[in-house]
Protein backbone atom coordinates (compact mmCIF):
# COMPACT_ATOMS: atom_id res chain seq x y z
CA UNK A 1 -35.60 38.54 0.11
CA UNK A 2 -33.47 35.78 -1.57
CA UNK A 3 -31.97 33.33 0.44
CA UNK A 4 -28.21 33.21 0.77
CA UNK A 5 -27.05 29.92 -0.24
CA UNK A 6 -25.93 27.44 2.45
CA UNK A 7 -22.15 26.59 3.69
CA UNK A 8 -21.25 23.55 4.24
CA UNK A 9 -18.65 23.44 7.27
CA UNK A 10 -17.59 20.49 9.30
CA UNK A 11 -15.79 21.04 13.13
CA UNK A 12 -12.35 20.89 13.69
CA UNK A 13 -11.17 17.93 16.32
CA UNK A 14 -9.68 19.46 19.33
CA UNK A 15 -5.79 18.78 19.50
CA UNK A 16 -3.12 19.86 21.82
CA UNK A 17 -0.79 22.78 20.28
CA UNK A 18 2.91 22.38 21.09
CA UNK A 19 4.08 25.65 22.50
CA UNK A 20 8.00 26.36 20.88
CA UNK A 21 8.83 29.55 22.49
CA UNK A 22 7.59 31.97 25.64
CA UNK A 23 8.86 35.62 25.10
CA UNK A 24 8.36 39.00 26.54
CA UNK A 25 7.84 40.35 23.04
CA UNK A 26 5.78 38.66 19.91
CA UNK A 27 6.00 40.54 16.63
CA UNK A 28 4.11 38.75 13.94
CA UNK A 29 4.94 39.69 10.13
CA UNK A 30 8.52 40.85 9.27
CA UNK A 31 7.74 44.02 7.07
CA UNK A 32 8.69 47.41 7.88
CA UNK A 33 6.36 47.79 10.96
CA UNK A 34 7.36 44.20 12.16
CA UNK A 35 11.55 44.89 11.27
CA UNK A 36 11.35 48.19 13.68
CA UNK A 37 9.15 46.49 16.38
CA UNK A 38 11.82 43.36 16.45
CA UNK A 39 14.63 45.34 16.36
CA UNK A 40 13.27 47.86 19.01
CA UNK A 41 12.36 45.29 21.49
CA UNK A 42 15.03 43.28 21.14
CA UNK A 43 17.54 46.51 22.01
CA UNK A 44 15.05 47.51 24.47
CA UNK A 45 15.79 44.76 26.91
CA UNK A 46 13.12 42.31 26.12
CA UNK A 47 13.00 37.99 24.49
CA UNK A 48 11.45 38.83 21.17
CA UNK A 49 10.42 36.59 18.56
CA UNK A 50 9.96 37.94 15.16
CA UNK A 51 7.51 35.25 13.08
CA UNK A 52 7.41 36.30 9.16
CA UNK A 53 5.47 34.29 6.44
CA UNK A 54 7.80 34.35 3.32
CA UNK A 55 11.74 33.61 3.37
CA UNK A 56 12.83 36.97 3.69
CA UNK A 57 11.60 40.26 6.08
CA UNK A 58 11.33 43.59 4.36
CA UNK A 59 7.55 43.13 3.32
CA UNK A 60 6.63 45.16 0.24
CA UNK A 61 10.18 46.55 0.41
CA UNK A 62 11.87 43.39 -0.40
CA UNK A 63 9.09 40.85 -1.91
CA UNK A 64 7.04 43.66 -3.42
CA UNK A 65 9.76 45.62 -5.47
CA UNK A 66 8.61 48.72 -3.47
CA UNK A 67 12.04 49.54 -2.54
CA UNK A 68 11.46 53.34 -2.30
CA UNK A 69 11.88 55.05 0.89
CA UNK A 70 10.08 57.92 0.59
CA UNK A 71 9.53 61.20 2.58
CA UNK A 72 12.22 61.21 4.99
CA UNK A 73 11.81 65.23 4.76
CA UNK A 74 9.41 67.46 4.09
CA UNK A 75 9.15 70.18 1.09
CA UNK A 76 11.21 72.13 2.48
CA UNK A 77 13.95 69.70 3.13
CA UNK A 78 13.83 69.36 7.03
CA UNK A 79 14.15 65.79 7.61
CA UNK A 80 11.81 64.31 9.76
CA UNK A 81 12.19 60.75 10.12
CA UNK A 82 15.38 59.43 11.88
CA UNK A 83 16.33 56.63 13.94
CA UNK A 84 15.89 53.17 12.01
CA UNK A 85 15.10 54.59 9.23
CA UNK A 86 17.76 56.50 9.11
CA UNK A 87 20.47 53.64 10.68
CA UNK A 88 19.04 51.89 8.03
CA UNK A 89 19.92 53.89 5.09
CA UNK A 90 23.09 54.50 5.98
CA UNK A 91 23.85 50.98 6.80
CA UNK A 92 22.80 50.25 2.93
CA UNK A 93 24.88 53.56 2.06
CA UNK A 94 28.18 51.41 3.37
CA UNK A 95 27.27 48.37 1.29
CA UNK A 96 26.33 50.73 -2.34
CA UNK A 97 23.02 49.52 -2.00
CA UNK A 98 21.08 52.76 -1.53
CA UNK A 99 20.81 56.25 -3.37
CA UNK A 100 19.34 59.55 -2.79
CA UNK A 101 19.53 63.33 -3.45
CA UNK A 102 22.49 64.78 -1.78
CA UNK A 103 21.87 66.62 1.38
CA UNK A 104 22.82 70.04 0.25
CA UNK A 105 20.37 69.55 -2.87
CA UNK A 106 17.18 69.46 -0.25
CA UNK A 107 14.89 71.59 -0.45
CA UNK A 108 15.91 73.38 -3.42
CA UNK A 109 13.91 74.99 -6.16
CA UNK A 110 17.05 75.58 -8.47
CA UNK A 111 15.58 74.51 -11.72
CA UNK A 112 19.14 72.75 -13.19
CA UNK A 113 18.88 70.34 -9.42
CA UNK A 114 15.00 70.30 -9.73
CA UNK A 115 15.36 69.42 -13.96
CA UNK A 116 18.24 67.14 -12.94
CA UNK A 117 15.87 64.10 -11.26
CA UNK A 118 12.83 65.04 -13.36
CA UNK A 119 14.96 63.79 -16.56
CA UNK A 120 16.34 61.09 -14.71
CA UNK A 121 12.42 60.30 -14.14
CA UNK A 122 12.68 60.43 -10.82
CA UNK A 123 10.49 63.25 -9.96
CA UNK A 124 7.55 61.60 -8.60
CA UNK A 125 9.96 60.12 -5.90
CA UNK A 126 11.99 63.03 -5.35
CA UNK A 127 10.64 66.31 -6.07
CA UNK A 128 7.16 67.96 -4.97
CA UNK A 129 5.24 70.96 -5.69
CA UNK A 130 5.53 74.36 -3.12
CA UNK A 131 2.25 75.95 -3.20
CA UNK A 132 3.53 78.82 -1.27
CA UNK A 133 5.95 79.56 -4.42
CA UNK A 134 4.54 77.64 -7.05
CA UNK A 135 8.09 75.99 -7.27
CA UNK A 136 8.89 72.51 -7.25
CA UNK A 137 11.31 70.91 -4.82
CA UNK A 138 13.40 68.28 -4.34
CA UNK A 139 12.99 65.90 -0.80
CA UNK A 140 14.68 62.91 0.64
CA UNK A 141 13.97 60.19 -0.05
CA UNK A 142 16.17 57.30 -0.99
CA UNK A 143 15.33 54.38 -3.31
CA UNK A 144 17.45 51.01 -2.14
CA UNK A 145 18.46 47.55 -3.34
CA UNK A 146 15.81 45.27 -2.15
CA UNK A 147 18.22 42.33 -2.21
CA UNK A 148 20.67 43.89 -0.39
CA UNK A 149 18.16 45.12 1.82
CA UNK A 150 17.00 41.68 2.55
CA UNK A 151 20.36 40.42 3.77
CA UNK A 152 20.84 43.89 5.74
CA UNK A 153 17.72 43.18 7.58
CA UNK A 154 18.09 39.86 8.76
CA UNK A 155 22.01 41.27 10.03
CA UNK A 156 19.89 43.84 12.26
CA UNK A 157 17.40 41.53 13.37
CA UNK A 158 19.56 39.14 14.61
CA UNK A 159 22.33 41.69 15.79
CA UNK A 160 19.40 42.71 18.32
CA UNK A 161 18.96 39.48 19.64
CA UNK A 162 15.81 38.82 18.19
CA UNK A 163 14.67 35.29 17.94
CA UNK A 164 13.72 34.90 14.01
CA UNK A 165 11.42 32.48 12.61
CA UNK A 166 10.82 32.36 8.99
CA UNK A 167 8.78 30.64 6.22
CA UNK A 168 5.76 30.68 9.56
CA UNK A 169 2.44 32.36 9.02
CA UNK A 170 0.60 33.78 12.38
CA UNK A 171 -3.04 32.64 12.00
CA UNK A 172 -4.86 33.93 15.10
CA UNK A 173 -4.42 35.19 18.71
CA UNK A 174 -4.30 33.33 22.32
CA UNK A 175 -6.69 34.98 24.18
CA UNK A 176 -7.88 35.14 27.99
CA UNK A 177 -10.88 37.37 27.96
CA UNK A 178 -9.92 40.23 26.62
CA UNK A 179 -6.55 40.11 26.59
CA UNK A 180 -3.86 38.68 24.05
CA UNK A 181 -2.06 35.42 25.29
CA UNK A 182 0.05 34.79 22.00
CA UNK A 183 -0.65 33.52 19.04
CA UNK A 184 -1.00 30.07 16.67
CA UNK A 185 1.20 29.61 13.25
CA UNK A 186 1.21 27.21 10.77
CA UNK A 187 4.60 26.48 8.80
CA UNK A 188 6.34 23.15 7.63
CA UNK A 189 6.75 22.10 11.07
CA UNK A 190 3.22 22.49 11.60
CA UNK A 191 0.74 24.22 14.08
CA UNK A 192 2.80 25.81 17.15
CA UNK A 193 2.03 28.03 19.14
CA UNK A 194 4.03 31.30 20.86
CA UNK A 195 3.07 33.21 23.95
CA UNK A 196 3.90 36.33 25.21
CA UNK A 197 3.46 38.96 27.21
CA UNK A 198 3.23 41.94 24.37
CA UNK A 199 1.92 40.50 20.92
CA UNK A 200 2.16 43.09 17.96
CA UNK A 201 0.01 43.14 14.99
CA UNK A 202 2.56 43.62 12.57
CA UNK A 203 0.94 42.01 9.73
CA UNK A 204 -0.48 45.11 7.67
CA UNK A 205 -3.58 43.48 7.27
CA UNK A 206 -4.50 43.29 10.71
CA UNK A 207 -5.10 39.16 10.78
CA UNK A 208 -3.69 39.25 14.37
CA UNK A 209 -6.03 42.07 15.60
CA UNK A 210 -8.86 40.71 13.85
CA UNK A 211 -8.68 37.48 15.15
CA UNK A 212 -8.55 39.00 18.79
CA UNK A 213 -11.69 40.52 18.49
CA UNK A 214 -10.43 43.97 18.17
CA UNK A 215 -12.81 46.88 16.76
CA UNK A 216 -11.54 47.81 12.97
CA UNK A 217 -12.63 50.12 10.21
CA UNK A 218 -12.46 48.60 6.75
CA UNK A 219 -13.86 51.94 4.78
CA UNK A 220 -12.02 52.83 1.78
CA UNK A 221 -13.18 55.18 -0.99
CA UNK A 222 -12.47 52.99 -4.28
CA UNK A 223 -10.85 55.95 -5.56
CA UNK A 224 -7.79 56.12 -3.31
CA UNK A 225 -4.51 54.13 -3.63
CA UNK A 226 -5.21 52.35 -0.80
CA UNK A 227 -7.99 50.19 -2.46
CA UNK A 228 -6.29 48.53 -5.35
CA UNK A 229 -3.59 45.99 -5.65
CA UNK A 230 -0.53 46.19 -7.52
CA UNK A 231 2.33 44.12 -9.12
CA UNK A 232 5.96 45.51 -9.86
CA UNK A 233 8.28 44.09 -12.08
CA UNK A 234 11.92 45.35 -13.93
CA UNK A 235 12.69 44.81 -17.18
CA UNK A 236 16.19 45.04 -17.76
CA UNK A 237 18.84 45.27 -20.33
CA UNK A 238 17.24 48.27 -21.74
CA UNK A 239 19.24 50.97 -23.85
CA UNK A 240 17.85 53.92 -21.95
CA UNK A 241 20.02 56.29 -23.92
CA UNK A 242 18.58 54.89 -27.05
CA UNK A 243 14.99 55.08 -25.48
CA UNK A 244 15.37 58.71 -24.50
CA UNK A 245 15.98 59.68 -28.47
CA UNK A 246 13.62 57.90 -29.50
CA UNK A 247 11.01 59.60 -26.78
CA UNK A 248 12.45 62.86 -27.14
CA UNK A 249 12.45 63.23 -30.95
CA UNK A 250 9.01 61.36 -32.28
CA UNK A 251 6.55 62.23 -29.01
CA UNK A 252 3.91 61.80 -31.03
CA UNK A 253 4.55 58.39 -32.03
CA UNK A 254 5.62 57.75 -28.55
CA UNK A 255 2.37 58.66 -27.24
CA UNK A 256 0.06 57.03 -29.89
CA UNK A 257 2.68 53.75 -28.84
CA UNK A 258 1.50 54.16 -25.18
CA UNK A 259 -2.37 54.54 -26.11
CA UNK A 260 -2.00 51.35 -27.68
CA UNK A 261 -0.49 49.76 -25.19
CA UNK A 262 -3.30 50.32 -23.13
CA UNK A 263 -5.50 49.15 -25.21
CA UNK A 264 -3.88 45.67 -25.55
CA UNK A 265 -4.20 45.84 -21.48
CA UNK A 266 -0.23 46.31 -21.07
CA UNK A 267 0.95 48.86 -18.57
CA UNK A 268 2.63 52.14 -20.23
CA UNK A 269 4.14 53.76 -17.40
CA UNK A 270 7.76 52.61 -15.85
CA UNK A 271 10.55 54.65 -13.96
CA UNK A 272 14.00 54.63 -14.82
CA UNK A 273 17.05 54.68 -12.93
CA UNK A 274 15.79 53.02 -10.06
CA UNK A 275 19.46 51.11 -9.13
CA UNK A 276 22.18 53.37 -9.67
CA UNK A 277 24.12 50.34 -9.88
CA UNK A 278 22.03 49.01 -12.87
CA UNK A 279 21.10 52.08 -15.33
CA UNK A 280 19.65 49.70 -17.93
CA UNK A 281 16.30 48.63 -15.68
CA UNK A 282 13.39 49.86 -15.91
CA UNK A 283 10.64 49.80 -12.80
CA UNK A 284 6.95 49.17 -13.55
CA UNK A 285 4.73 49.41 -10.56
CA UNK A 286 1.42 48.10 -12.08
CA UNK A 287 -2.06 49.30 -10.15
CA UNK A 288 -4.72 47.08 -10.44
CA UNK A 289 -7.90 49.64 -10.35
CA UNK A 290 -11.18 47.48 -10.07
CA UNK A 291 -14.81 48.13 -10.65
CA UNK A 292 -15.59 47.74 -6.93
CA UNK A 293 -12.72 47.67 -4.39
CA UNK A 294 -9.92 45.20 -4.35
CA UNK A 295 -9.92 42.94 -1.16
CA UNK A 296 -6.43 41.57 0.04
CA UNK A 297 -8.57 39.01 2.13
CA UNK A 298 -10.30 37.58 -0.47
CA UNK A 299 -8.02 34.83 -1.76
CA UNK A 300 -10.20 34.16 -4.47
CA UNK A 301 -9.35 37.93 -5.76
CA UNK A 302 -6.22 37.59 -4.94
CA UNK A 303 -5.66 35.29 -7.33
CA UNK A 304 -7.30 36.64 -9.98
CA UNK A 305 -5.53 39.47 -9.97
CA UNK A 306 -2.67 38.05 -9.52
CA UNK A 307 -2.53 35.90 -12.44
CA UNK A 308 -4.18 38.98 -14.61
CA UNK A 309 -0.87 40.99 -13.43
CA UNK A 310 1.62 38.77 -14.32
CA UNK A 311 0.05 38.49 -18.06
CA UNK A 312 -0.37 42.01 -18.49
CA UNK A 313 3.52 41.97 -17.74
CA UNK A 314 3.91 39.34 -20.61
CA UNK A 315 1.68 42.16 -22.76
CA UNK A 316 4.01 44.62 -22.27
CA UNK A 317 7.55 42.83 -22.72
CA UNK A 318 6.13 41.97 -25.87
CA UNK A 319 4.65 45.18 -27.08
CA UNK A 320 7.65 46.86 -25.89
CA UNK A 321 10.17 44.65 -27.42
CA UNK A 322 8.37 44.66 -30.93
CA UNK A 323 7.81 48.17 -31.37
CA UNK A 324 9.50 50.69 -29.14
CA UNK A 325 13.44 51.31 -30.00
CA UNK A 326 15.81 50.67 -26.98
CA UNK A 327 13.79 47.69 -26.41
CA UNK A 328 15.38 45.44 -28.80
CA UNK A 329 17.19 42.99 -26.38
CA UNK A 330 15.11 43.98 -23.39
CA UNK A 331 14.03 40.91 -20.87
CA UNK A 332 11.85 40.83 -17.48
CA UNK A 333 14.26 40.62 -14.66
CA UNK A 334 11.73 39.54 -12.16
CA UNK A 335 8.20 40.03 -11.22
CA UNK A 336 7.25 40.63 -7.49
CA UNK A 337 6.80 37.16 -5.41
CA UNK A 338 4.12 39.43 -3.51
CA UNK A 339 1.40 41.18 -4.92
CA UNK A 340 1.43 44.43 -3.48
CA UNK A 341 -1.13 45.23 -0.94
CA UNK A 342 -1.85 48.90 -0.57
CA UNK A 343 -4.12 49.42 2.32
CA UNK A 344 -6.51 47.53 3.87
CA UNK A 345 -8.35 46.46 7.71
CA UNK A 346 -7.11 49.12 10.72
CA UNK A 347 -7.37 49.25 14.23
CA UNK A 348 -9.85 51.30 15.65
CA UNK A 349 -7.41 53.11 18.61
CA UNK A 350 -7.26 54.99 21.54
CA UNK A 351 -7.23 58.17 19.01
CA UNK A 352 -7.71 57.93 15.45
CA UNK A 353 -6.26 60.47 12.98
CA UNK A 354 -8.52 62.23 10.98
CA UNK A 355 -7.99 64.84 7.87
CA UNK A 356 -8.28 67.79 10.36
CA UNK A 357 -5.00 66.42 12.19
CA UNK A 358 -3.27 67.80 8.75
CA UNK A 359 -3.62 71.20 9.43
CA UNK A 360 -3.63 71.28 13.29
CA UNK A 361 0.06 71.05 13.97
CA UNK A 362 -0.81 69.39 17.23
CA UNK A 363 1.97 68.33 19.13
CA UNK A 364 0.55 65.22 20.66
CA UNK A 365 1.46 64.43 24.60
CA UNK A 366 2.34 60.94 23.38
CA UNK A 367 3.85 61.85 19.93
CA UNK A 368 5.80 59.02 19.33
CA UNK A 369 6.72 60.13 15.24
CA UNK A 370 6.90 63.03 13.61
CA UNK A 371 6.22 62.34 9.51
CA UNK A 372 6.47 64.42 6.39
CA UNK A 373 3.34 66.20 5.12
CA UNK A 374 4.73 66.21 1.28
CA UNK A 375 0.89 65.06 -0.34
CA UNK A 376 -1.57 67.17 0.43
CA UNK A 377 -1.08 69.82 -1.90
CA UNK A 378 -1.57 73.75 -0.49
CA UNK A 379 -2.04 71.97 2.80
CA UNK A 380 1.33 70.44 2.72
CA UNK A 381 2.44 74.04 1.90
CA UNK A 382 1.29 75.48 4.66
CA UNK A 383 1.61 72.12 7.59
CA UNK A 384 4.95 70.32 6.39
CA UNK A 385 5.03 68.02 9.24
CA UNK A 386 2.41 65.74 10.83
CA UNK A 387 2.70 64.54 14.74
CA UNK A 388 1.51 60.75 15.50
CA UNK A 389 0.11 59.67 18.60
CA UNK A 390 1.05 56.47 20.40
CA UNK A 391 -2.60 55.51 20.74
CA UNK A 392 -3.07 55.34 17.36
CA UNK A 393 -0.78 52.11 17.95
CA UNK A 394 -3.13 51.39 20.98
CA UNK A 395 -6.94 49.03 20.25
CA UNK A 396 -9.57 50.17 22.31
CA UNK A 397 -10.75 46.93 24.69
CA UNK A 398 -8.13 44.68 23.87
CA UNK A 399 -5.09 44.29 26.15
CA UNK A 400 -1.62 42.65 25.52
CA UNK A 401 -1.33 44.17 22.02
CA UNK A 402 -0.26 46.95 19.99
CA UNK A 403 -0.29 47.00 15.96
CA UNK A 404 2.68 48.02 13.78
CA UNK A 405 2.18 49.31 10.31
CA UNK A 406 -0.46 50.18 7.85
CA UNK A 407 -2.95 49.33 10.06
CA UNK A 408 -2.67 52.16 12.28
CA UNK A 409 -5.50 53.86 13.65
CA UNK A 410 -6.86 56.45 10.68
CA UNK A 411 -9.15 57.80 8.63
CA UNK A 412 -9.06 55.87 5.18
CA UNK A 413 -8.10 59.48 3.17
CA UNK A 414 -4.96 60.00 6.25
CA UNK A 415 -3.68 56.31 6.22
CA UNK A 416 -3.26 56.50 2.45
CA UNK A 417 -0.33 58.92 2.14
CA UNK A 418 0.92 57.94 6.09
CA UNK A 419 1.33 54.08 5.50
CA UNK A 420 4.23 54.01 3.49
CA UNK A 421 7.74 51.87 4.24
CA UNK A 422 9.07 54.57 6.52
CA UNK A 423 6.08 55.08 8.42
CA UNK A 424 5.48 51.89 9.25
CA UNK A 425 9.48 51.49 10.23
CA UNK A 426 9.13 54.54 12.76
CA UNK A 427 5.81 53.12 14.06
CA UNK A 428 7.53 49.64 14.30
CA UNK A 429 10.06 51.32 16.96
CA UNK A 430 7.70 52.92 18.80
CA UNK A 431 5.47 50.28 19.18
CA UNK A 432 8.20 47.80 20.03
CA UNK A 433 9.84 49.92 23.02
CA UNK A 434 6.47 50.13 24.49
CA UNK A 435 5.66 46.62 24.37
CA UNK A 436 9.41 46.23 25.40
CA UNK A 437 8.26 48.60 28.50
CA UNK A 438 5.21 47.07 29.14
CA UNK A 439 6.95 43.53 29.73
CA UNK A 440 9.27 44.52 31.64
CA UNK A 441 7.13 46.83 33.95
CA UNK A 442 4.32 43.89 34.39
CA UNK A 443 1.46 46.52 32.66
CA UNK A 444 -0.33 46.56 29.84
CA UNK A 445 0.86 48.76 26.70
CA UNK A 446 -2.08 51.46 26.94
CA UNK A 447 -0.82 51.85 30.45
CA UNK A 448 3.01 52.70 29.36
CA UNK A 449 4.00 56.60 30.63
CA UNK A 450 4.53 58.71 27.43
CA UNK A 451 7.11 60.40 29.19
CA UNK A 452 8.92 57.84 29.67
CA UNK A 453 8.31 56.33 25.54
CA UNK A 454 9.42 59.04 24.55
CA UNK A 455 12.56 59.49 26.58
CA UNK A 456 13.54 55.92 25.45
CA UNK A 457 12.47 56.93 21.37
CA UNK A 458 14.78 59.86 21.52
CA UNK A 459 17.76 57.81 23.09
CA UNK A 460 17.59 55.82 19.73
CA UNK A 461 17.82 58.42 17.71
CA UNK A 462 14.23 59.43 16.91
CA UNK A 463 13.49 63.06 16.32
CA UNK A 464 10.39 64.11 18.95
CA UNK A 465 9.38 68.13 19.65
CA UNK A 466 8.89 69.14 22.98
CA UNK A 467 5.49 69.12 24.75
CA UNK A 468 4.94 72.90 25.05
């Protein structure tokens, strides 16, 4: 057996770590799971600190150009997801900075509504296929203006009371035992320190979790969404109008213009119409499939990648501009300051949510979210709407923390279609007004009555069935 090559190390001198704040409530990373735990526990009664590593919260919503919010109802147009997510959308609605289908259009299988966002290329955010009928539909789901969105965010955040740091990056957890203390982060100011009584994992990645010992699964079929990175970027100043003729009336060309594209290691596909208030961009969300799996902890990778992306977007612009009408006085807008991290580590929990969840239609005892089933093909059809435990929030043998986001406990081929912006939002609130409850009550958050969660999740607006 070959030896593995040695690593150097050296030790770390001991040093005292100034401790700026004590709070009830520590939510670290300001994404959707970390914006809906803040804002929760903050309402909920309890000192909450909010630490996020970049300038601005929102996550992949804001930083990565993801700023879909997809699946707010199922095929059928039942809406499913409320509260936040939907104070959210309709505080953007007031400002212009959001659009959607309209309400009445849910649901439908009317070909002229159906045709309507399929030529606007919007289908693959707005309509679906209906096994049952073999029709497609349109859903809800809006698509927003991240920048907008940015300043929203902060104005709820700090509307709540939440304490907000910025530009500070949680490293690891405070522990006593086996229970969470708080946690260190590095920013400009240096290493500090923040401890608390709840800390949430609201990183995506699970770095808090990780660092607390917690049991994870990292098993991720290479295949799946969840495995690869991605880049988005707009180009803008596009004559879409002029595009569309040209698409519509020489396909051929059109498609032997794509081919080569991807041969010169550009990307071909882009969506249109993605800011009502500025028809001329164009929205390329850029995969990065890999041999093996892509690993958002391996820095090394991560920069590969992400200097690969951002020349592939170069590729394009060019290729575009030279050869492809409507293009003619096209420019990149902007290229995502994050590179967009799909899936990744998740907590092992109290209950873990497998494929055969999908077609139970379980009504957990501690449902704390209820969550569109619009991916599964026939068995979306057939089980529109998926039920999420609390303890899928919960780790198994660690106390004094709860995780927020991606990193919920699941089964790699469940937590690909159920870790999106709005899931993450809705499992932000409910993991905030537990912690929230846990602080105040002196227990820790496995040990919070469901009865009571729940209660609490539908005074805010959250849509819950009733335990039969």
């Amino acid at each position: 057996m070959a030896k593995r090559p040695s690593v150097r190390t050296i030790t770390e001198p001991a040093r005292e770590i100034k401790v700026c704040r004590e709070a009830d409530v520590v939510v670290v990373g300001g994404g959707p799971g970390g914006i809906g735990s803040a804002i929760a526990a903050a309402r909920s009664g309890a000192k909450t600190v909010l630490i996020e590593r970049y300038g601005h919260l929102g996550g992949m919503a804001t930083g990565g150009l993801v700023n879909i919010i997809p699946n707010l109802s199922d095929i059928y147009g039942k809406q499913h997801l409320y509260g936040l997510n939907q104070e959210l959308i309709d505080r953007l609605d007031r400002r212009g900075g959001t659009s959607y289908p309209k309400k009445e259009d849910w649901g439908t299988t009317d070909r002229k509504v159906v045709d309507y966002y399929l030529d606007a290329n919007l289908g693959w955010f707005h309509v679906r296929h209906d096994y049952k009928t073999d029709k497609q539909r349109v859903h809800y789901t809006a698509v927003v203006d991240p920048e907008i969105l940015k300043d929203e965010l902060n104005d709820m955040v700090l509307e709540a009371g939440v304490d907000l740091l910025l530009h500070s990056w949680g490293t690891r957890t405070i522990t006593d035992g086996n229970t969470v203390r708080g946690v260190y982060f590095e920013s400009k100011s240096g290493r500090q320190a923040i401890l608390g009584k709840v800390i949430i994992d609201a990183t995506g990645d699970g770095d808090i979790f990780v660092s607390a010992g917690a049991e994870m699964d990292n098993d991720c079929d290479n295949k799946r969404r969840t495995a690869w990175l991605a880049l988005v970027f707009w180009m803008a100043n596009v004559d879409i109008r002029k595009l569309d003729h040209f698409r519509a009336s020489q396909p051929d060309k059109w498609g032997e213009l794509l081919q080569e594209l991807s041969r010169l290691g550009g990307y071909p596909n882009f969506f249109k119409g993605i800011l009502r208030n500025q028809p001329g961009v164009l929205w390329y969300h850029c995969m990065q499939p890999q041999p093996e799996r892509t690993d958002a902890m391996d820095v090394e990778q991560l920069t590969r990648i992400d200097i690969k992306s951002r020349k592939r977007a170069l590729v394009t612009y060019d290729f575009m501009k030279k050869h492809v009408p409507g293009f003619e006085n096209a420019y990149i807008m902007l290229t995502a300051p994050q590179l967009g991290t799909q899936g990744g580590r998740r907590i092992v929990g109290e209950y873990t949510l497998s494929e055969k969840d999908l077609e139970t239609d379980e009504v957990f005892p501690d449902t704390i979210a209820v969550l569109a089933n619009n991916d599964f093909g026939e068995i979306s059809s057939n089980h529109p709407a998926l039920c999420i435990p609390y303890r899928c929030l919960v780790p198994k043998r660690v106390d004094g923390l709860l995780v927020a986001g991606r990193a919920f406990s699941s089964a790699d081929t469940v937590n690909e279609t159920f870790n999106i912006i709005p899931h993450c939002i809705a499992y932000g609130q409910a993991a905030g007004t537990a912690a929230a409850m846990a602080a105040r009550d002196g227990i820790q958050p496995r040990k919070v009555d469901y009865t009571a969660l729940r209660e609490n999740l539908g005074k805010q607006g959250v849509n819950l069935p009733k335990i039969k």
